[in-house]
N, C-alpha and C. Protein backbone atom coordinates (compact mmCIF):
# COMPACT_ATOMS: atom_id res chain seq x y z
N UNK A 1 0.83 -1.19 0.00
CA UNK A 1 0.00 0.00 0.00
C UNK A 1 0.88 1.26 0.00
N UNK A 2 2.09 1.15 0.78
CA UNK A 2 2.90 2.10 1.16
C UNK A 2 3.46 2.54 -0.24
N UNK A 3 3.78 1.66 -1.05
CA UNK A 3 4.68 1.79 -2.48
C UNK A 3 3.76 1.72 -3.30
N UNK A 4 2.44 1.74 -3.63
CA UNK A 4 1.47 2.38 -3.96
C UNK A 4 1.03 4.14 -4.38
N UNK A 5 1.15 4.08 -3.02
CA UNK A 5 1.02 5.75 -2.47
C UNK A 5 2.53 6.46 -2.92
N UNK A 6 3.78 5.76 -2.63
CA UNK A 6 4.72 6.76 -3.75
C UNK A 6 4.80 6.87 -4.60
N UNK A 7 4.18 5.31 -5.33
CA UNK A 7 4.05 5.60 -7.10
C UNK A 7 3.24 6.55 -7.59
N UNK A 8 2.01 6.44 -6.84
CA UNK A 8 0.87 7.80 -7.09
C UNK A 8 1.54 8.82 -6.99
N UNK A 9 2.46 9.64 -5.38
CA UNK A 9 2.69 10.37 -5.35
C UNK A 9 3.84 11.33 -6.40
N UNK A 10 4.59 10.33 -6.68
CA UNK A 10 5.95 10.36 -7.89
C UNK A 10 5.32 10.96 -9.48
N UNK A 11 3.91 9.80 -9.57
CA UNK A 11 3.89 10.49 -10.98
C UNK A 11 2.65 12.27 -11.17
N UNK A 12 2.20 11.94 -10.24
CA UNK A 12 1.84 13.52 -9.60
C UNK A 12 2.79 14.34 -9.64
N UNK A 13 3.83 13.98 -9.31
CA UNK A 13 4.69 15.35 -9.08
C UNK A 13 5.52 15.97 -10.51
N UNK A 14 5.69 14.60 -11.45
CA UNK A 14 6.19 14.85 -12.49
C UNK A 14 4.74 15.33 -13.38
N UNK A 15 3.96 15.09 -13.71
CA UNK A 15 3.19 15.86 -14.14
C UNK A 15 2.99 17.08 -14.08
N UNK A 16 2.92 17.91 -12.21
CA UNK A 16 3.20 18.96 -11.90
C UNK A 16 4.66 19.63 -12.42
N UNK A 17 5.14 19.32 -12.44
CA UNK A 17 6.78 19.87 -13.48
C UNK A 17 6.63 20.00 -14.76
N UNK A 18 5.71 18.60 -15.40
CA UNK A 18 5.63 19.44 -16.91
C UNK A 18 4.88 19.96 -17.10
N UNK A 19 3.59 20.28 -16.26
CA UNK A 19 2.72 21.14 -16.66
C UNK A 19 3.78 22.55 -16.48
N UNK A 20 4.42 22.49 -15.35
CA UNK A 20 5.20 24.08 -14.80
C UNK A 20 6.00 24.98 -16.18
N UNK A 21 6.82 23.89 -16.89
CA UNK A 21 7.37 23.85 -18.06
C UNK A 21 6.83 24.06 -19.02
N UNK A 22 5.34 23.92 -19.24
CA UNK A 22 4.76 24.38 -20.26
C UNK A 22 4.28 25.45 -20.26
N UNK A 23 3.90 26.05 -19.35
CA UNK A 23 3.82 27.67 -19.03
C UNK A 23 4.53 28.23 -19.93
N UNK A 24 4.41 29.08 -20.59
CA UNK A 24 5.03 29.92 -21.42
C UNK A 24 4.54 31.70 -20.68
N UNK A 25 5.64 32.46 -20.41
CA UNK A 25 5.49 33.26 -19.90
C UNK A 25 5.12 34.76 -21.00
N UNK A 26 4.48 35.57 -21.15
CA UNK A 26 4.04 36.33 -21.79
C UNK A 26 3.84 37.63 -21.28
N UNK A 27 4.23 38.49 -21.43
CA UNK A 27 4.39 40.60 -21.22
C UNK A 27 3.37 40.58 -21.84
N UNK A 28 2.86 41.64 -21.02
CA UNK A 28 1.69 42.14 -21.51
C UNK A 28 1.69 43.28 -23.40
N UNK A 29 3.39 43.26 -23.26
CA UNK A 29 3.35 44.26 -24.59
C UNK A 29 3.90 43.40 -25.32
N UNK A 30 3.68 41.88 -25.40
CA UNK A 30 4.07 41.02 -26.13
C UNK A 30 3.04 41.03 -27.53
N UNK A 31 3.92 41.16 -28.82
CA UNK A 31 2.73 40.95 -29.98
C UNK A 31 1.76 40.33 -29.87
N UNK A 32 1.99 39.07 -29.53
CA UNK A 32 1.49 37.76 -29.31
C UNK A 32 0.05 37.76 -28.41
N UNK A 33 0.22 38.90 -27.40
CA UNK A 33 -0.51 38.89 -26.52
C UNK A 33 -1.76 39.96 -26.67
N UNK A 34 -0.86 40.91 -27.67
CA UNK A 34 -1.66 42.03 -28.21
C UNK A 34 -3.16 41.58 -29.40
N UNK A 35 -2.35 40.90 -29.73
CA UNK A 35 -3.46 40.20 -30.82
C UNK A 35 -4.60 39.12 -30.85
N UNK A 36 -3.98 38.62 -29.58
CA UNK A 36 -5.00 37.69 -28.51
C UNK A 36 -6.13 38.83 -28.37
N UNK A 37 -5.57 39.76 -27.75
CA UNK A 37 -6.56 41.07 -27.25
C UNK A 37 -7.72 41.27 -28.05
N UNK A 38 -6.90 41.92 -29.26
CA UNK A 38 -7.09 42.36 -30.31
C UNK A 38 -8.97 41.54 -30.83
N UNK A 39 -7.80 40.19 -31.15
CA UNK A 39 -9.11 39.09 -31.24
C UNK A 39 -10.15 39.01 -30.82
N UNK A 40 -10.11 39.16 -29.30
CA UNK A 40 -11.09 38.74 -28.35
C UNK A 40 -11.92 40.06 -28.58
N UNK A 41 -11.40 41.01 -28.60
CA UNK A 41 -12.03 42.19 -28.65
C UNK A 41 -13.40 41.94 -29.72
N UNK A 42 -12.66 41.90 -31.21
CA UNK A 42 -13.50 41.60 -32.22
C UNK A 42 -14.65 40.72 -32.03
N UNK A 43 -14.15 39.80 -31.59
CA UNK A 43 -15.40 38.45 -31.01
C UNK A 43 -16.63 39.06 -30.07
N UNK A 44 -16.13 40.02 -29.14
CA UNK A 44 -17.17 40.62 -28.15
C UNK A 44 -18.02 41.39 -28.79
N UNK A 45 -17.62 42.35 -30.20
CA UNK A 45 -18.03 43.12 -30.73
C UNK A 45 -19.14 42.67 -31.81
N UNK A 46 -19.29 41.09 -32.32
CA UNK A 46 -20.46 40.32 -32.80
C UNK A 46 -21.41 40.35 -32.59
């Protein structure tokens, strides 16, 4: 049961790391981020 519960706990934690890693970090005066805006904007405006 005991080695159970670390296997659970082990692949939990690596999951939590690659999710962390996939984060992609983004500025708000990033093009990328501007055009997201941009987008969403247009969409509201339908």
């Amino acid at each position: 049961m005991r080695l159970l519960r670390a296997f659970v706990d082990w692949i939990l934690r690596r999951r939590q790391t690659r999710l962390q890693q996939d984060v992609t970090q983004h500025s708000a005066d990033d093009p990328w981020v501007l055009q997201q805006i941009e987008k969403f904007e247009r969409e509201l405006k339908r």
